[in-house]
N, C-alpha and C. Protein backbone atom coordinates (compact mmCIF):
# COMPACT_ATOMS: atom_id res chain seq x y z
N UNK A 1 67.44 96.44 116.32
CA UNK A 1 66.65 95.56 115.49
C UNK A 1 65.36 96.25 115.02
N UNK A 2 64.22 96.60 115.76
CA UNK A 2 63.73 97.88 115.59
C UNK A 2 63.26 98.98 114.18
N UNK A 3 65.09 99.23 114.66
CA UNK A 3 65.29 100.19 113.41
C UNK A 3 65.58 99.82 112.22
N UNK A 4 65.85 98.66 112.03
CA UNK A 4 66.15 97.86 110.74
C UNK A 4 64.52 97.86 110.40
N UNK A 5 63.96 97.66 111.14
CA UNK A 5 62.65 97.33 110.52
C UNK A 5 61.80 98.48 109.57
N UNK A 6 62.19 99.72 110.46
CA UNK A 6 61.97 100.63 109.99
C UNK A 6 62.80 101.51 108.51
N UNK A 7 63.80 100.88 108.30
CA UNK A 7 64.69 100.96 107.16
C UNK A 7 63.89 100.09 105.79
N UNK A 8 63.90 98.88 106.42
CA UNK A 8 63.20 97.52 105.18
C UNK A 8 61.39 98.12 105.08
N UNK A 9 61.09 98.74 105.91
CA UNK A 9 59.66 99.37 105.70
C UNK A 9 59.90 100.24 104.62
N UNK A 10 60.69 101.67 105.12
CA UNK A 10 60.90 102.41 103.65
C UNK A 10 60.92 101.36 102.12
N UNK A 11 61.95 100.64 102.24
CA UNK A 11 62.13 99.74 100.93
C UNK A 11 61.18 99.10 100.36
N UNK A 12 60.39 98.80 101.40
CA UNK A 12 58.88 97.71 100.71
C UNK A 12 57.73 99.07 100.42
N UNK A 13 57.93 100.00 100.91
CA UNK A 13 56.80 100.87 100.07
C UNK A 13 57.05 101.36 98.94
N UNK A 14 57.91 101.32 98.66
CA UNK A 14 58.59 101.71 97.12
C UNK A 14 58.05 100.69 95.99
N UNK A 15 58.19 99.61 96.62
CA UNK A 15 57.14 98.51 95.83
C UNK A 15 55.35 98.45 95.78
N UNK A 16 54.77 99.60 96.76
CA UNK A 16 53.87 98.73 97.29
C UNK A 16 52.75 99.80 97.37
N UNK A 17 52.09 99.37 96.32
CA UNK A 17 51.30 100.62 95.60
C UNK A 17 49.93 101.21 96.51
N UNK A 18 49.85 100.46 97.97
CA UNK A 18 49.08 101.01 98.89
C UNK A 18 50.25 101.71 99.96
N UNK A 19 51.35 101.60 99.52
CA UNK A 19 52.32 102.87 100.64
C UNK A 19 52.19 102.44 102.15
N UNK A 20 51.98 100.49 102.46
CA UNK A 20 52.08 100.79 103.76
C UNK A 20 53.50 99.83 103.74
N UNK A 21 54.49 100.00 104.79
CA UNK A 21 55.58 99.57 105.21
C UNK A 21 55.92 98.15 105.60
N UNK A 22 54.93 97.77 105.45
CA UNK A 22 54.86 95.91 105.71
C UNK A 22 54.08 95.26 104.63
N UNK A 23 54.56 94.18 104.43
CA UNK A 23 53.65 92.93 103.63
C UNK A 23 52.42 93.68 104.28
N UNK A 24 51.61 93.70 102.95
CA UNK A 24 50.33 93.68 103.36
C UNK A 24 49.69 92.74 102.47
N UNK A 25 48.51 92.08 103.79
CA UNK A 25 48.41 90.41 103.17
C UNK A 25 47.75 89.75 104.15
N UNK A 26 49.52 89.70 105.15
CA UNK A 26 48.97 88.63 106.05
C UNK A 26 47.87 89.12 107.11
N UNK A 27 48.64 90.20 107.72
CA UNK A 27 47.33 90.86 109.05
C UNK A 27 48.42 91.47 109.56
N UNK A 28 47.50 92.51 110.89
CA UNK A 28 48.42 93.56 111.38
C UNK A 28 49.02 94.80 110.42
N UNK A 29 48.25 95.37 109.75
CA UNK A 29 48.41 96.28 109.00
C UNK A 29 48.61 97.53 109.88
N UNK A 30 47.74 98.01 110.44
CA UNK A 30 47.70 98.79 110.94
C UNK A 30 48.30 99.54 112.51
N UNK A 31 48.43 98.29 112.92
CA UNK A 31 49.53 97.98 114.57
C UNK A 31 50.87 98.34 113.61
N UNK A 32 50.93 97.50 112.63
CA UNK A 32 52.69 97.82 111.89
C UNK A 32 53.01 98.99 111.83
N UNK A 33 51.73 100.03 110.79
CA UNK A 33 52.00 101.07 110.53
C UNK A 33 52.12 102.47 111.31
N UNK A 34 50.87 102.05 112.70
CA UNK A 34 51.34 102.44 114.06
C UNK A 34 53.09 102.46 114.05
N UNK A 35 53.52 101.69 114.59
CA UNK A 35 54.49 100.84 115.32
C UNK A 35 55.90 101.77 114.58
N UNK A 36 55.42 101.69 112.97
CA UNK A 36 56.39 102.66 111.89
C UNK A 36 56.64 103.63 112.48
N UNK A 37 55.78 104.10 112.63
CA UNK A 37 55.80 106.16 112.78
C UNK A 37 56.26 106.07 114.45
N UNK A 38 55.97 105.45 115.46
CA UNK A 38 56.26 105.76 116.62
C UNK A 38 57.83 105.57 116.39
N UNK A 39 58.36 104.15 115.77
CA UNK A 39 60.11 104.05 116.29
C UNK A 39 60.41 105.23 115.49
N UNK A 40 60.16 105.82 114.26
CA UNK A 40 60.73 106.79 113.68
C UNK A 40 60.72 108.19 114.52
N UNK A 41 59.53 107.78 115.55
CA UNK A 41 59.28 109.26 116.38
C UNK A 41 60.05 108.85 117.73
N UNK A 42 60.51 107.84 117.79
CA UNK A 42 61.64 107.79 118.89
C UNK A 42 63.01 107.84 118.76
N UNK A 43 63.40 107.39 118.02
CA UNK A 43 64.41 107.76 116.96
C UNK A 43 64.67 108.97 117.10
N UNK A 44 64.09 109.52 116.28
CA UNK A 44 64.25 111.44 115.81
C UNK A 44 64.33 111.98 118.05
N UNK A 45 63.25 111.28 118.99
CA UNK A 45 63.67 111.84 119.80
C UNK A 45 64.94 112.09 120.78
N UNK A 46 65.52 111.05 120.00
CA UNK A 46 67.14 110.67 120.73
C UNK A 46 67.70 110.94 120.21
N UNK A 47 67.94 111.55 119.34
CA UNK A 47 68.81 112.72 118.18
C UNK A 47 68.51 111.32 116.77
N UNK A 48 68.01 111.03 116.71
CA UNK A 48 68.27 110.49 115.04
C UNK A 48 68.03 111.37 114.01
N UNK A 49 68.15 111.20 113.14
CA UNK A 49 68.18 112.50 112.10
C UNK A 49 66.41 112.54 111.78
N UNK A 50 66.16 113.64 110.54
CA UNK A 50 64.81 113.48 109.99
C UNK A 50 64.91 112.75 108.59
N UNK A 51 65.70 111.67 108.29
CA UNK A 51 65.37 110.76 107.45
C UNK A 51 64.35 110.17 106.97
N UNK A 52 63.36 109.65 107.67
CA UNK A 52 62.64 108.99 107.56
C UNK A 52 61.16 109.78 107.69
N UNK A 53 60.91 110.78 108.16
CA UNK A 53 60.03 111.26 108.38
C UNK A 53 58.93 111.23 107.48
N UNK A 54 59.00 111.42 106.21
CA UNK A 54 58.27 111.20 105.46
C UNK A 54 57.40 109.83 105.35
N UNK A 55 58.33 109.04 105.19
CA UNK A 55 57.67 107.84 105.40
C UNK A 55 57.32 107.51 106.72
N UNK A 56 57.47 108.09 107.76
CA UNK A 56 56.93 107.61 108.89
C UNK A 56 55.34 108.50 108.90
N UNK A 57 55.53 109.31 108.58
CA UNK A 57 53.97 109.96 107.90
C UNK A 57 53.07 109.86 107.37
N UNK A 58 53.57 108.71 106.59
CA UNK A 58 52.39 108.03 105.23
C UNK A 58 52.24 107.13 106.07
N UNK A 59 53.13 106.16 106.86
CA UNK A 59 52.24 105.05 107.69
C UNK A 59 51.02 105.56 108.97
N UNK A 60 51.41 106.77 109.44
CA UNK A 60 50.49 106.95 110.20
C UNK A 60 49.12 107.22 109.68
N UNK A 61 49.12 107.93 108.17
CA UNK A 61 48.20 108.62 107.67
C UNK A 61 47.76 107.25 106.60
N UNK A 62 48.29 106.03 106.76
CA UNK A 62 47.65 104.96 106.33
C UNK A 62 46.48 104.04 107.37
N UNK A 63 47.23 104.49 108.48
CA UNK A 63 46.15 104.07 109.25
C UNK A 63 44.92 104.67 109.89
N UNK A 64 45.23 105.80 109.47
CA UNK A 64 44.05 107.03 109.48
C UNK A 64 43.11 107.37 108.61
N UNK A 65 43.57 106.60 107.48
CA UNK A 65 42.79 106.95 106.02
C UNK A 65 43.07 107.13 104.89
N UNK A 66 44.04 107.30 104.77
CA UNK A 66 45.09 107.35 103.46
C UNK A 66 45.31 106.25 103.09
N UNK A 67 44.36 105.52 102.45
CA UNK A 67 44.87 104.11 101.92
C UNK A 67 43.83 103.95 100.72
N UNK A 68 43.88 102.52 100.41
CA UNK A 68 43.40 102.24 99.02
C UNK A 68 41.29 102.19 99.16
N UNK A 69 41.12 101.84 100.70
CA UNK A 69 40.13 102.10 101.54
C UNK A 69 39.37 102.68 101.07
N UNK A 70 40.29 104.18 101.81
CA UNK A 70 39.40 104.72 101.78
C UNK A 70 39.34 104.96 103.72
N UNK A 71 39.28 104.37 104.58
CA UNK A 71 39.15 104.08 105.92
C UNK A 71 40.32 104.51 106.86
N UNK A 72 39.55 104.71 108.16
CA UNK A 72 40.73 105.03 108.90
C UNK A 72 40.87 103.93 109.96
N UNK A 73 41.32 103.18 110.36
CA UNK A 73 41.44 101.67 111.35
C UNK A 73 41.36 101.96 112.92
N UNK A 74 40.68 103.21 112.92
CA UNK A 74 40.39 103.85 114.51
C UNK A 74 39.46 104.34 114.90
N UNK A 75 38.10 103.73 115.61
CA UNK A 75 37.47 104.01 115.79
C UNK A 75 36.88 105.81 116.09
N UNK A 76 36.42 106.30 115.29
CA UNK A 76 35.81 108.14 116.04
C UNK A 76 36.81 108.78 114.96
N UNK A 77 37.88 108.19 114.40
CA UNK A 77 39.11 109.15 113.78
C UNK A 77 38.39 109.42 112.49
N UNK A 78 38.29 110.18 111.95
CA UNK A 78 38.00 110.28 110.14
C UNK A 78 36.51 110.03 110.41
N UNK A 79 35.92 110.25 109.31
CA UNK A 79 34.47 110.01 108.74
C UNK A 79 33.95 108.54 108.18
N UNK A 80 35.19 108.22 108.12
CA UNK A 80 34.98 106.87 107.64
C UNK A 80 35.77 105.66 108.83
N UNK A 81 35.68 104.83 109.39
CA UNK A 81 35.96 104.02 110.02
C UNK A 81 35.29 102.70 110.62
N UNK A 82 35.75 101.91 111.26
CA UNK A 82 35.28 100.54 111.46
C UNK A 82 33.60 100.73 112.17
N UNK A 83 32.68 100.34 112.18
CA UNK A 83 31.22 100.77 111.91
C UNK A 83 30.76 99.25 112.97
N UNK A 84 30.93 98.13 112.37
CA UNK A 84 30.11 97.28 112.27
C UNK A 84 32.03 96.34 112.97
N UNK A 85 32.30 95.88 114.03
CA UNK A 85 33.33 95.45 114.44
C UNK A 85 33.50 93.73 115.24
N UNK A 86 34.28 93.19 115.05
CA UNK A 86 33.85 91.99 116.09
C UNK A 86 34.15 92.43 117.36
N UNK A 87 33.50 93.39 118.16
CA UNK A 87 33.66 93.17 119.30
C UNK A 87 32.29 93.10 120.56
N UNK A 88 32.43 92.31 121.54
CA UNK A 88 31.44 92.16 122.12
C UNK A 88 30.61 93.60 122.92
N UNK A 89 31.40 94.62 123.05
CA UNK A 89 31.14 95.78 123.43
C UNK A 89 30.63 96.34 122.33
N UNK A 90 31.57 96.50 121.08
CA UNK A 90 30.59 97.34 120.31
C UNK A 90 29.38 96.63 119.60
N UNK A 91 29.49 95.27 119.26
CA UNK A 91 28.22 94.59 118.67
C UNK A 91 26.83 94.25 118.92
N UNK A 92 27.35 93.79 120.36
CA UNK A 92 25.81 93.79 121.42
C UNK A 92 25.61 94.99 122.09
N UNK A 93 26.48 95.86 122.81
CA UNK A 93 25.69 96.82 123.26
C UNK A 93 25.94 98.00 122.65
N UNK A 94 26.64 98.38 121.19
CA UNK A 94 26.72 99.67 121.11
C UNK A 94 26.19 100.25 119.76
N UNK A 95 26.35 100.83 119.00
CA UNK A 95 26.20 101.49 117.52
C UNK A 95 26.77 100.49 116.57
N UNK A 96 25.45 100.19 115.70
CA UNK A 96 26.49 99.40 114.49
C UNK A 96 26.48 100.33 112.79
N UNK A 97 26.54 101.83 113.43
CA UNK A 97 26.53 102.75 112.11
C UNK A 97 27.46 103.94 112.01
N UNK A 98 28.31 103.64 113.07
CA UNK A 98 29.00 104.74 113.59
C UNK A 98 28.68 106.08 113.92
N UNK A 99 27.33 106.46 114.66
CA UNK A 99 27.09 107.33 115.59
C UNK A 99 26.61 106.60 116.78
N UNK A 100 26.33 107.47 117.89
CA UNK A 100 26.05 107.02 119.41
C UNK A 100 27.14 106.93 119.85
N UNK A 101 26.92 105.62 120.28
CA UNK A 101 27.42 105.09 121.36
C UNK A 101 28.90 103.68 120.21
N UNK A 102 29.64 104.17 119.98
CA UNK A 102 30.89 103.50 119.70
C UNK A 102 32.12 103.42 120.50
N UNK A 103 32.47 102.36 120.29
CA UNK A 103 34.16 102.43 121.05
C UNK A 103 34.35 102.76 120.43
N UNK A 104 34.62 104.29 121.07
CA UNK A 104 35.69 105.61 120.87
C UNK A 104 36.83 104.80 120.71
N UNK A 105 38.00 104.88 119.76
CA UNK A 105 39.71 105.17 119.65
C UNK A 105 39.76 103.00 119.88
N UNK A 106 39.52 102.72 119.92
CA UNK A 106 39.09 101.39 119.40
C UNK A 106 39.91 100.99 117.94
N UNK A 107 41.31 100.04 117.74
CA UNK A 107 41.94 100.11 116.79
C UNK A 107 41.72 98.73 116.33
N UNK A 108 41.58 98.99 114.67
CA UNK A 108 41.43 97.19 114.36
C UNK A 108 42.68 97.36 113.84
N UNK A 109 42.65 95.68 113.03
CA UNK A 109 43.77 94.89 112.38
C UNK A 109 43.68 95.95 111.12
N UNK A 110 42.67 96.28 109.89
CA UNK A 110 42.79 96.77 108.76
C UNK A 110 42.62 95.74 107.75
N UNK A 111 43.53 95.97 106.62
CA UNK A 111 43.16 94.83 105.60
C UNK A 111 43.91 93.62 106.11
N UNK A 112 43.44 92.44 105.79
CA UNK A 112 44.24 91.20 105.85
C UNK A 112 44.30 90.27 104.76
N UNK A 113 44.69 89.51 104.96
CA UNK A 113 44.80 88.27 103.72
C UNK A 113 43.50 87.76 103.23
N UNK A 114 43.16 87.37 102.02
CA UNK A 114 42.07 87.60 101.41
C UNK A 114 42.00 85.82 102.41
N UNK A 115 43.18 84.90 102.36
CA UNK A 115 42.77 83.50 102.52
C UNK A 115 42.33 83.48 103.61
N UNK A 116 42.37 84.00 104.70
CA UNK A 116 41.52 83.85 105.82
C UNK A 116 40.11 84.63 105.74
N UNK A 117 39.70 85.60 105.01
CA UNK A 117 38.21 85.94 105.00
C UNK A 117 37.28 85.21 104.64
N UNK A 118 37.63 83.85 104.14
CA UNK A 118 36.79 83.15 102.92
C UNK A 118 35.65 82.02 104.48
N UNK A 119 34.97 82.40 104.11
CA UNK A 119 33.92 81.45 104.67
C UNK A 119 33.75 81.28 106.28
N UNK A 120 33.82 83.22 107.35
CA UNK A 120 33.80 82.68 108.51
C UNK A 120 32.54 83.01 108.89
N UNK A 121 32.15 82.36 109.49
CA UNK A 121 30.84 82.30 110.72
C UNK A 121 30.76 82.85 111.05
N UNK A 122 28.91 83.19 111.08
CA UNK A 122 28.50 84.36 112.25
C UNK A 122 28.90 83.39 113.68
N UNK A 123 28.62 84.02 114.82
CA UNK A 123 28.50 83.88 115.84
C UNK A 123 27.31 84.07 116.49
N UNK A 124 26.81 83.02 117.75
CA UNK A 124 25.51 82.76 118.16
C UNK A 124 25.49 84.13 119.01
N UNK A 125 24.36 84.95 119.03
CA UNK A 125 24.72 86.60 119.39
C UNK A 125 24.72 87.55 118.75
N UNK A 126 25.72 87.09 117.52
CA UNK A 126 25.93 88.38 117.40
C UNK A 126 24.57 89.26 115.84
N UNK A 127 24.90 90.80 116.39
CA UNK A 127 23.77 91.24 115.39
C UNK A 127 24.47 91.50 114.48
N UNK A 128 23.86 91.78 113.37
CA UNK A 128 23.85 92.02 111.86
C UNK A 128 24.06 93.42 111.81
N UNK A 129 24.68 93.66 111.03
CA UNK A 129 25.09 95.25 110.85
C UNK A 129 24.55 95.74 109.39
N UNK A 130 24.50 97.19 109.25
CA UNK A 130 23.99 97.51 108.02
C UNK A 130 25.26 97.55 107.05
N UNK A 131 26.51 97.06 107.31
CA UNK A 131 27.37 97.50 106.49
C UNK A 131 27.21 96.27 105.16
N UNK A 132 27.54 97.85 104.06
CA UNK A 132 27.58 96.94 102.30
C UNK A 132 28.49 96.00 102.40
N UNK A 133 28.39 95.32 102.32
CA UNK A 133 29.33 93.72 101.68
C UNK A 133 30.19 94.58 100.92
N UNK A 134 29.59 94.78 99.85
CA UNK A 134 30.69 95.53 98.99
C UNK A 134 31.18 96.61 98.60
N UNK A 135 30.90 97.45 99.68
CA UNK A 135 31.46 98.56 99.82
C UNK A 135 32.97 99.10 99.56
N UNK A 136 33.53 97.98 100.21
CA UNK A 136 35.24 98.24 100.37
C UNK A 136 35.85 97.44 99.22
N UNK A 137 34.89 96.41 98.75
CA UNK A 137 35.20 95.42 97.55
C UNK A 137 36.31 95.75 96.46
N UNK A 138 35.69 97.01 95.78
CA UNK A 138 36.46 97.44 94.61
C UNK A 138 37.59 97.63 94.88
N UNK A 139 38.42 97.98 95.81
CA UNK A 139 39.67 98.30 96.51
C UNK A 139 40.99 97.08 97.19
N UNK A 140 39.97 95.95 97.49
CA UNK A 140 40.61 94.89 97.47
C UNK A 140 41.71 94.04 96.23
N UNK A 141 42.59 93.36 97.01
CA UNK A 141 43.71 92.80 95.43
C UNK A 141 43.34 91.34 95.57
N UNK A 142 44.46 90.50 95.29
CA UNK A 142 44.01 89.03 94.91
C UNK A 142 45.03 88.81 96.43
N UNK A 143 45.59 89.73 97.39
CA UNK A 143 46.36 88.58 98.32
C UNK A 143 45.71 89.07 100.00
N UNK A 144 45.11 90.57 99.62
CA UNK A 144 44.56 91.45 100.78
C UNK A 144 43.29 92.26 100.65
N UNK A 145 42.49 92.05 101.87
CA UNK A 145 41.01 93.03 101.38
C UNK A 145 40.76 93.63 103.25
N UNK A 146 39.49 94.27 102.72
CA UNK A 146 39.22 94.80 104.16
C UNK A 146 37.80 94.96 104.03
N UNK A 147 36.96 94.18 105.15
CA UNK A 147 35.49 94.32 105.74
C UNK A 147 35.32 95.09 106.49
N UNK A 148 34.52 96.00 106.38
CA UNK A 148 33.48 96.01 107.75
C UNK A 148 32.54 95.70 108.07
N UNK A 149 32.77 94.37 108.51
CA UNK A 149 31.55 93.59 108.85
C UNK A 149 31.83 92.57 110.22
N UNK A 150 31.17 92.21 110.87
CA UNK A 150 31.34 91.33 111.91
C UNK A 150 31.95 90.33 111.73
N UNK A 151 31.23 89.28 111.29
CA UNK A 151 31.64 88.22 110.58
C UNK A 151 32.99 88.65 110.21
N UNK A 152 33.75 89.36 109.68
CA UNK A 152 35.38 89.58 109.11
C UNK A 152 36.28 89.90 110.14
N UNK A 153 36.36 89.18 111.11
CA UNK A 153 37.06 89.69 112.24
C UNK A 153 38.59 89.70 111.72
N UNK A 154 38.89 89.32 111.01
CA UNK A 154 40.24 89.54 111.18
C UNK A 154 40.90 91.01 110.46
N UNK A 155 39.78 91.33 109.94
CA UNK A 155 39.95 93.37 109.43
C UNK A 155 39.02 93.95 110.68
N UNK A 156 38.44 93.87 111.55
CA UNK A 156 37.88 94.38 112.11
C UNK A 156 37.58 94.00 113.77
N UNK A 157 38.40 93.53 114.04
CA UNK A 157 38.39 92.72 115.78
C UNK A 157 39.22 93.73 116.20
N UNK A 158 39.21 94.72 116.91
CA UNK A 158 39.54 95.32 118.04
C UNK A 158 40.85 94.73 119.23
N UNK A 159 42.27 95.01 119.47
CA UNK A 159 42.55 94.74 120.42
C UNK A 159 42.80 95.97 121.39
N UNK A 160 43.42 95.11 122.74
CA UNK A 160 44.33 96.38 123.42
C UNK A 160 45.67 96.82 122.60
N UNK A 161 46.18 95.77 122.70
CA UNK A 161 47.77 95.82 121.72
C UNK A 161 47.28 96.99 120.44
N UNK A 162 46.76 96.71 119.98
CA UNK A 162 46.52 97.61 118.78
C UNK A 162 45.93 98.74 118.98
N UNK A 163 45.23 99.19 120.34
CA UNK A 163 44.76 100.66 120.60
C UNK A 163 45.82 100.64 121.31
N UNK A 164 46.41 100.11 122.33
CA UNK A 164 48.11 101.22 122.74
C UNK A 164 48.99 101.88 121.53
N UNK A 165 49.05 101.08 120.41
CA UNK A 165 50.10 101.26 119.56
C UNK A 165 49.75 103.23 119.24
N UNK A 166 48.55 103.36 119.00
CA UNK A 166 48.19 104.69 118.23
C UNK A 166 47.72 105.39 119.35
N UNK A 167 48.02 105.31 120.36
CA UNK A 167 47.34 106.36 121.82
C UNK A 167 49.19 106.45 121.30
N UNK A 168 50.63 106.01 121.91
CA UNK A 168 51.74 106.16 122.30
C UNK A 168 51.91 107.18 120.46
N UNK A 169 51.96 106.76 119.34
CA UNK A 169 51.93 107.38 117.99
C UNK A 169 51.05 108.56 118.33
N UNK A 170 49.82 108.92 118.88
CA UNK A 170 49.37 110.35 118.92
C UNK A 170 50.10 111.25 119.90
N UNK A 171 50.67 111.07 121.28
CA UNK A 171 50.97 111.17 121.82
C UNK A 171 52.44 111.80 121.22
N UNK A 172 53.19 110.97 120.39
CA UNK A 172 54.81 111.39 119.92
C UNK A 172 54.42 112.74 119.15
N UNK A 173 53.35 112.15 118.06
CA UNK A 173 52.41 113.48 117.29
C UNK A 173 52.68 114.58 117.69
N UNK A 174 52.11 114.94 118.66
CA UNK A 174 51.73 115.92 119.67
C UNK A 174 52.54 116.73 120.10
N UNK A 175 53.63 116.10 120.00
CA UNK A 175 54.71 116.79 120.53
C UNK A 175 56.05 117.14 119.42
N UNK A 176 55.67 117.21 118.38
CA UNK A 176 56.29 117.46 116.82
C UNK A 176 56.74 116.89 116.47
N UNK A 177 57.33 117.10 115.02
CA UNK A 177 57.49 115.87 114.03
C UNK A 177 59.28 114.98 114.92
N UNK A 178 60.09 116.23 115.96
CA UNK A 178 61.10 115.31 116.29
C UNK A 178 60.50 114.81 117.87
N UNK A 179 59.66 114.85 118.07
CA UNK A 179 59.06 113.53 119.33
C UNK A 179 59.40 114.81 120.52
N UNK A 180 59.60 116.13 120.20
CA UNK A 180 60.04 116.76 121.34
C UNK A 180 59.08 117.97 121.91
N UNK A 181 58.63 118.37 123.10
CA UNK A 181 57.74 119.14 123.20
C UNK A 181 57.39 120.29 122.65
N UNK A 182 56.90 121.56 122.43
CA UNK A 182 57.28 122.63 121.47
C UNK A 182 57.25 123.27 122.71
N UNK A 183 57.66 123.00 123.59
CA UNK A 183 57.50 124.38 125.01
C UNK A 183 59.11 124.51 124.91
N UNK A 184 59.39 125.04 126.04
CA UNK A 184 60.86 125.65 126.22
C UNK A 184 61.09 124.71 126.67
């Protein structure tokens, strides 16, 4: 089942002029595009062919930065990344400019559906970040956008689920494009 998913991913980027493998819209952009490249890198490690490789490449390198962004959805990765985050670690006690003190490797959601950004609340606590409102603006469509801003938690809230996905994806990385060690 899985691997079907990873088949109908190829097919929807062919449509999908930001090249990531899932509706992008609702949320979970970036766990998906994780999630892409690892079954393709498990796959290939159990003898599957190199079919897919390509496209399992552009999803990883969508969540790294290769996107309409501009951004990479992992905290420390790229020059550009989530800054200003809903999380209680990085908001109250850490960097809201991305030097210091950041959750390191820290993975958000990415872009989400424009209908849930519309009108959420600060929270009693939390600080204000220097990030532009409209920084990421121009890049947004009419069904998906992406903040970095507090207040936008649903492009920028931090889980575990979503930092396992890209620790297990660097990890396959690492060990070449067929998931296998390069030692003897």
């Amino acid at each position: 089942e899985e691997w079907a998913n990873v088949v109908k991913g190829e097919d929807w980027v062919h449509g999908d002029p930001f090249q990531l493998g899932s509706q992008l819209g609702m949320s979970d952009a970036s766990p998906h595009a994780f999630g892409l490249y690892t079954t393709n890198a498990l796959y290939r490690r159990y003898g599957g062919s190199a079919a897919f490789q390509s496209f399992a490449q552009q999803q990883l390198d969508f969540a790294l930065g290769d996107n309409a962004w501009g951004s990479s959805f992992v905290v420390g990765a790229g020059t550009t990344f989530p800054h200003c985050m809903q999380s209680e670690i990085a908001n109250v006690a850490g960097s809201l400019n991305g030097h210091g003190l950041i959750q390191l490797g820290a993975t958000t959601d990415g872009p989400s559906g424009t209908f849930i950004l519309h009108g959420l609340p600060s929270q009693a606590g939390q600080r204000a970040c220097d990030a532009d409102p409209g920084y990421f603006k121009s890049f947004d469509t009419a069904a998906s956008a992406y903040q970095d801003d507090v207040v936008d938690w649903p492009t920028v809230e931090p889980a575990d689920d979503y930092t396992s996905a890209p620790l297990l994806a660097f990890a396959l990385a690492a060990q070449g494009p067929a998931g296998r060690s390069a030692g003897p």
